[in-house]
Protein backbone atom coordinates (compact mmCIF):
# COMPACT_ATOMS: atom_id res chain seq x y z
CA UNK A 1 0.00 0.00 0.00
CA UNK A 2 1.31 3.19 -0.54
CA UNK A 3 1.61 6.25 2.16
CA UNK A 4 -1.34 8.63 1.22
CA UNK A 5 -1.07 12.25 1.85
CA UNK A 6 -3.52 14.17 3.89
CA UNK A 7 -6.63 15.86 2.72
CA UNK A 8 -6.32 19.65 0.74
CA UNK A 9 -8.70 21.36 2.76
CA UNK A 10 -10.83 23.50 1.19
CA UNK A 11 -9.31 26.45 2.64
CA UNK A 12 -6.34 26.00 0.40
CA UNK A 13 -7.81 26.70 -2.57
CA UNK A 14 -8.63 30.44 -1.51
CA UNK A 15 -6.68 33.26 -2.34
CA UNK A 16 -5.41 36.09 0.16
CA UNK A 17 -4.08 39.49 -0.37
CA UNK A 18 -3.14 41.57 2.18
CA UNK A 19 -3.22 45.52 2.55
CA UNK A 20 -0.32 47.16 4.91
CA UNK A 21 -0.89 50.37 6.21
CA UNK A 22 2.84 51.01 5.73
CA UNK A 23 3.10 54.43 7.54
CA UNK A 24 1.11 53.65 10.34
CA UNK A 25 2.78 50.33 11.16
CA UNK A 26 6.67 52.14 10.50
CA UNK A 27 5.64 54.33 13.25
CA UNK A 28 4.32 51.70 15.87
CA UNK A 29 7.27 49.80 14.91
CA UNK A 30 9.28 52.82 16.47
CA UNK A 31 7.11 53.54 19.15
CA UNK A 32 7.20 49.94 20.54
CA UNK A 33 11.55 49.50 19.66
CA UNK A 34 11.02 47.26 17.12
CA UNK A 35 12.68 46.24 14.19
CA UNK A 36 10.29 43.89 11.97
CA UNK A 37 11.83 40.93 10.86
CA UNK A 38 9.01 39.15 8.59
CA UNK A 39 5.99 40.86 7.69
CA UNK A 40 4.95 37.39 5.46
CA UNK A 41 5.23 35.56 8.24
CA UNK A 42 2.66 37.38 10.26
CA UNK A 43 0.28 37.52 6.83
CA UNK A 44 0.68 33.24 6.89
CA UNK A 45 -0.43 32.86 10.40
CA UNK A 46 -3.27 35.06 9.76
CA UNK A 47 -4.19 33.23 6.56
CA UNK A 48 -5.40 30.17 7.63
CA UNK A 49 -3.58 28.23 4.80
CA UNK A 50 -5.15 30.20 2.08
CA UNK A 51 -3.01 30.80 -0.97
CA UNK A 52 -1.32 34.42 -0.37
CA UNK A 53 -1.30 36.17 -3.86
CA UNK A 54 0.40 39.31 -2.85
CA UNK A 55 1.50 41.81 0.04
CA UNK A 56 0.65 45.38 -0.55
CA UNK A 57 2.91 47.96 1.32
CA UNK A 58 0.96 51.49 1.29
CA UNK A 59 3.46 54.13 2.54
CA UNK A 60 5.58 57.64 1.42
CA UNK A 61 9.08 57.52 -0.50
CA UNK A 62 10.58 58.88 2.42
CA UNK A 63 8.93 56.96 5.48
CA UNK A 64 9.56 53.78 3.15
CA UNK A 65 13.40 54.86 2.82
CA UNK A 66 13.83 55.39 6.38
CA UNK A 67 11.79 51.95 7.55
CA UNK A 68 14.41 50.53 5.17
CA UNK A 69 17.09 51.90 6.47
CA UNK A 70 15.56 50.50 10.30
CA UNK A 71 14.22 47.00 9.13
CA UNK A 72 16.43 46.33 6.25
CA UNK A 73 15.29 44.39 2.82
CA UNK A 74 14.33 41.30 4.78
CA UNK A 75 11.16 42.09 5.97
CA UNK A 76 9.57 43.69 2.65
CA UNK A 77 10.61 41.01 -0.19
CA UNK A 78 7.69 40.19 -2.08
CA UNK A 79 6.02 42.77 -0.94
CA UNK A 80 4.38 45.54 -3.40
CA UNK A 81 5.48 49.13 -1.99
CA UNK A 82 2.72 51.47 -3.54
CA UNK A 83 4.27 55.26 -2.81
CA UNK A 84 1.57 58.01 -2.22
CA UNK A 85 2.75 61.94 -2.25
CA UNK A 86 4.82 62.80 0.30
CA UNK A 87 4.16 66.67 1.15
CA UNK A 88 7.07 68.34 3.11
CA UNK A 89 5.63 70.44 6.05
CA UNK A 90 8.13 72.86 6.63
CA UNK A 91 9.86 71.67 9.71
CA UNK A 92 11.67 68.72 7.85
CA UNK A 93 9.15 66.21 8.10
CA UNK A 94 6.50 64.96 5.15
CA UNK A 95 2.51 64.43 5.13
CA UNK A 96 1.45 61.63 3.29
CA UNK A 97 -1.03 62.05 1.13
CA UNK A 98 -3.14 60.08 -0.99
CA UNK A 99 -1.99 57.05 0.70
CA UNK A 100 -4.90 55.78 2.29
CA UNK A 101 -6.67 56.39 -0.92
CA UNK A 102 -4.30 54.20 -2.85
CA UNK A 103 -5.35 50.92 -0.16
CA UNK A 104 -8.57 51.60 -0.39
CA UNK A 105 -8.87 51.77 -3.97
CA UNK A 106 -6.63 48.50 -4.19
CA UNK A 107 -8.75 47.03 -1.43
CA UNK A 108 -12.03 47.09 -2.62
CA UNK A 109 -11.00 46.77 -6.82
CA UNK A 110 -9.59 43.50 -5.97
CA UNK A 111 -12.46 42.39 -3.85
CA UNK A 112 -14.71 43.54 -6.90
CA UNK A 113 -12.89 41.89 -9.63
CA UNK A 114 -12.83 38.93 -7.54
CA UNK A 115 -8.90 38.50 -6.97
CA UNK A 116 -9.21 37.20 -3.74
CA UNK A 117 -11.39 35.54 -1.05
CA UNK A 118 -10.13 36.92 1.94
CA UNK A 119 -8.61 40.44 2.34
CA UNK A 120 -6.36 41.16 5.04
CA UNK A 121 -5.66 44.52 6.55
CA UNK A 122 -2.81 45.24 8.55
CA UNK A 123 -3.45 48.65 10.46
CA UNK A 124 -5.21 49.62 13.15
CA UNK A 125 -6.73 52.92 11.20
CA UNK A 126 -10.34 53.53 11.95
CA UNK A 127 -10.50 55.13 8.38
CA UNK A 128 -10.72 51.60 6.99
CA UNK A 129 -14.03 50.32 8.56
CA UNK A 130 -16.03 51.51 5.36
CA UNK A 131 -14.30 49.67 2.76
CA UNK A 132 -13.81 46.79 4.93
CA UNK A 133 -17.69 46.33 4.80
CA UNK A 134 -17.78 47.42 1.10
CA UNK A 135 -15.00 44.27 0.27
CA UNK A 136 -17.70 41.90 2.29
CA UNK A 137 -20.27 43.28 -0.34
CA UNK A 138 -18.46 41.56 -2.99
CA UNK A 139 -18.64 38.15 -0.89
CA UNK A 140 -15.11 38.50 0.72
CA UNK A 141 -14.23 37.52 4.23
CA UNK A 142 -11.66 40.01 5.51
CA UNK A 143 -9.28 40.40 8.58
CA UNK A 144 -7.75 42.86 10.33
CA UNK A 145 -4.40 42.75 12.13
CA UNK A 146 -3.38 45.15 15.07
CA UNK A 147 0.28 45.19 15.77
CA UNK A 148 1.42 46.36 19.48
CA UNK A 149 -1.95 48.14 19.57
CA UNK A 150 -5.01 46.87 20.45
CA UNK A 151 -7.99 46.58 17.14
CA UNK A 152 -10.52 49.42 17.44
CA UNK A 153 -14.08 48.57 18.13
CA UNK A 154 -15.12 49.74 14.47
CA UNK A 155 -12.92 47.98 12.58
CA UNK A 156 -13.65 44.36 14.51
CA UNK A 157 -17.26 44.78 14.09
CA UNK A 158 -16.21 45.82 10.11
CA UNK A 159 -13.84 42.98 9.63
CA UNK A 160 -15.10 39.15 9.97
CA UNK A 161 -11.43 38.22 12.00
CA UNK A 162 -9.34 40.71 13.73
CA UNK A 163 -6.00 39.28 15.29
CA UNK A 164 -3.87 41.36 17.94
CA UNK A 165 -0.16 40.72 18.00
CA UNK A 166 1.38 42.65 21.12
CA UNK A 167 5.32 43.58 21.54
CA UNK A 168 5.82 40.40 23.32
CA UNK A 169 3.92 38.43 20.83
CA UNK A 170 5.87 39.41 18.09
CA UNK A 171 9.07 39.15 19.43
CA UNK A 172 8.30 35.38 20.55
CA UNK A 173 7.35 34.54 17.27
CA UNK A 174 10.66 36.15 15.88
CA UNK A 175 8.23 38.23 13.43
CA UNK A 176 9.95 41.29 15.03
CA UNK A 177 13.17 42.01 17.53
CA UNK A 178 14.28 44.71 19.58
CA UNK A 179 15.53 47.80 18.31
């Protein structure tokens, strides 16, 4: 007789993108002392063995420059880095702009055009609520991850999942290390 393999579960056959709220995780990542090690890894264990198509990283030239500079390479290959405006402010520093636009937009076309099953947003912005429940319109399941920071109300109730991964979590899990 010959070894059989285990059941596919049907899970496997759906496809996952996920949606990083680049900016807004770069500066949690400082606030917390952390320097991310594998942002795919987190997107896996969120995933629940779906197929992941494709990591979208939504940030500024120059916050994605300096998180480079931080994290390295490492913890952004394969990822898509989508650069909004970056809008200097007079005292040195930049306003993004446009940025949130450019995830939503990617968010809910994909969703639409039936890309993927299951839509995962990292960020803990309660801008995204909206288009969260516009995605499920379109018959996908969607999850939201909050790293070091605790999920807003509005987005859980928006999102069919919602996963919190504290400092310590992340560090045990070698998905981040101290700065």
């Amino acid at each position: 007789m010959g070894v059989s393999s285990p059941p596919v579960r049907p899970v496997e056959f759906q496809r996952a993108m996920v949606f990083v709220d680049g900016t807004n995780l770069f500066y949690r990542l400082e606030a917390f002392k952390l320097r991310l090690r594998d942002l795919g890894a987190i997107a896996r264990e969120v995933s629940g063995g779906r197929q992941i198509l494709r990591i979208y990283l939504y940030t500024t030239a120059p916050h994605y420059e300096k998180a480079r500079r931080l994290h390295g390479d490492g913890p952004f290959q394969g990822a898509r880095v989508v650069l909004g405006e970056a809008v200097p402010t007079g005292d040195g520093n930049v306003k993004e702009k446009g940025v949130d636009a450019l995830l939503v937009a990617d968010l809910v076309y994909h969703a639409a055009s039936k890309n993927y099953d299951f839509g995962i947003l990292v960020s803990v912005d309660t801008d995204f609520a909206l288009p969260l429940k516009r995605v499920e319109d379109f018959g996908c399941r969607t999850a939201v991850i909050g790293l070091c920071t605790p999920i807003p109300e509005s987005l859980k109730q928006a999102s069919d999942e919602a996963y919190e991964f504290p400092r310590d979590t992340m560090v045990n899990h070698g998905w981040a290390e101290n700065a």
